[in-house]
C-alpha atoms as a PDB file:
ATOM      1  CA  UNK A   1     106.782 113.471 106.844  1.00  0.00           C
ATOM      2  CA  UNK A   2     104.932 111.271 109.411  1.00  0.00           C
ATOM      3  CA  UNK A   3     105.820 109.940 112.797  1.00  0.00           C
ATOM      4  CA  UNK A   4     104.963 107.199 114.573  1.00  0.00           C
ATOM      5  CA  UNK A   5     103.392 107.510 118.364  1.00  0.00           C
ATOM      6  CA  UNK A   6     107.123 107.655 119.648  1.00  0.00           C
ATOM      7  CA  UNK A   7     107.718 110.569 117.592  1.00  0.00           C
ATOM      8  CA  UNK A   8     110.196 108.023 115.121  1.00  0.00           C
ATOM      9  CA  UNK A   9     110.104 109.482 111.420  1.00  0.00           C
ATOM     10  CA  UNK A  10     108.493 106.607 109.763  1.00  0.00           C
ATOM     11  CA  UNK A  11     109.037 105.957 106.187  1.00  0.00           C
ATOM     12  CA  UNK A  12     106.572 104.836 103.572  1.00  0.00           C
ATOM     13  CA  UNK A  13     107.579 101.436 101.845  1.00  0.00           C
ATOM     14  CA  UNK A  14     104.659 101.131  99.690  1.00  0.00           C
ATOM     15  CA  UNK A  15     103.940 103.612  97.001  1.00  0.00           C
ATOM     16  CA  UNK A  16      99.859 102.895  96.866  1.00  0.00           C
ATOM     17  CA  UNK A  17      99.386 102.835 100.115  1.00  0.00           C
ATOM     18  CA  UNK A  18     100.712 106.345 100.703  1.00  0.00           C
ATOM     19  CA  UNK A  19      99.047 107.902  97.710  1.00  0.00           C
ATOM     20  CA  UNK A  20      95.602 106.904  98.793  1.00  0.00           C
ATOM     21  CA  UNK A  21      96.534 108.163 102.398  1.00  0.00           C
ATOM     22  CA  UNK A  22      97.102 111.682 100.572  1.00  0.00           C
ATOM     23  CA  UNK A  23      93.927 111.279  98.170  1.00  0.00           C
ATOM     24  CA  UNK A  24      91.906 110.792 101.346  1.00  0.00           C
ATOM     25  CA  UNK A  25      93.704 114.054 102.908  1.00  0.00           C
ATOM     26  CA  UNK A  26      92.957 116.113 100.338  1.00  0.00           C
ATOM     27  CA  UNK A  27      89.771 115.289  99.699  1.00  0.00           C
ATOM     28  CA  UNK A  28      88.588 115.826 102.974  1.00  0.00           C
ATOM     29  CA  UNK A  29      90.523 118.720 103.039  1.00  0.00           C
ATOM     30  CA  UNK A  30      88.566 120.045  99.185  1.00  0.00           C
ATOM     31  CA  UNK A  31      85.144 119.060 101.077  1.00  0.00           C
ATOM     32  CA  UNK A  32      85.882 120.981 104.240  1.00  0.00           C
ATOM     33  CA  UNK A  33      86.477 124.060 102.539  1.00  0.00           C
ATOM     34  CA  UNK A  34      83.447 123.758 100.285  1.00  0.00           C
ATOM     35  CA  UNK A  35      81.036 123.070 102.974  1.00  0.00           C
ATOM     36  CA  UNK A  36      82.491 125.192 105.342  1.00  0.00           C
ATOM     37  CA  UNK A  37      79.677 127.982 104.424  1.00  0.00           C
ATOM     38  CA  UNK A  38      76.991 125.551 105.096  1.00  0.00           C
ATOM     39  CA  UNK A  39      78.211 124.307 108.695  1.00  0.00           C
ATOM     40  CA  UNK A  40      79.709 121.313 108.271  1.00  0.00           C
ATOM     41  CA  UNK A  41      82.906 119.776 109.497  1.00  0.00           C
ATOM     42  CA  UNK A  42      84.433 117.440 107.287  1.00  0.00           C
ATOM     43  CA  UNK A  43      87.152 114.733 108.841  1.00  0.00           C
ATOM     44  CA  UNK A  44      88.876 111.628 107.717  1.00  0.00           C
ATOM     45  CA  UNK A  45      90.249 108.761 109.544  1.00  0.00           C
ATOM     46  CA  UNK A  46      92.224 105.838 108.637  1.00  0.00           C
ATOM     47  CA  UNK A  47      94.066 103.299 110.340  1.00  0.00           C
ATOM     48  CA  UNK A  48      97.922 103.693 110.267  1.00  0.00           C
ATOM     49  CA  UNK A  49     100.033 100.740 108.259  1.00  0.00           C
ATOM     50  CA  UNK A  50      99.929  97.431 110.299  1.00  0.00           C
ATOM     51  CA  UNK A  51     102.377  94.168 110.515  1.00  0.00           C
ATOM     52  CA  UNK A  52     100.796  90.687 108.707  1.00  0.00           C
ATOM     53  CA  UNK A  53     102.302  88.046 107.378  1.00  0.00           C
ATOM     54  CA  UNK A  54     102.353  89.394 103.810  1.00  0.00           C
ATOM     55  CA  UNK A  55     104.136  92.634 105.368  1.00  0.00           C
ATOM     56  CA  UNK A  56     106.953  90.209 106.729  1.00  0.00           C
ATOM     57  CA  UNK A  57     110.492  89.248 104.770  1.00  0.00           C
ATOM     58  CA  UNK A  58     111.922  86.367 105.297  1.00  0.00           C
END
């Protein structure tokens, strides 16, 4: 589960949207463990879902 910056629950519309956000999770997750023996710190960022005009219904 996710929440938004007002601590709302915020459910995910699209399905390809949130499997890429957990692709790039574990990923960085897979890369932090693996390099954790040679000192370095593994992070991901991505922006959060935004409103455009092909995200609005008429």
């Amino acid at each position: 589960m996710e929440f938004d910056i007002n601590n709302h629950l915020v459910i995910m519309s699209n399905v390809s949207y949130g499997v890429c956000k957990e692709a790039v999770d574990r990923l960085s997750k897979d890369m932090a463990y693996e390099l954790k023996s040679h000192k370095v710190s593994v992070f991901s960022l991505y922006p959060g879902q935004i409103r455009t005009e092909g995200m609005i219904i008429c």
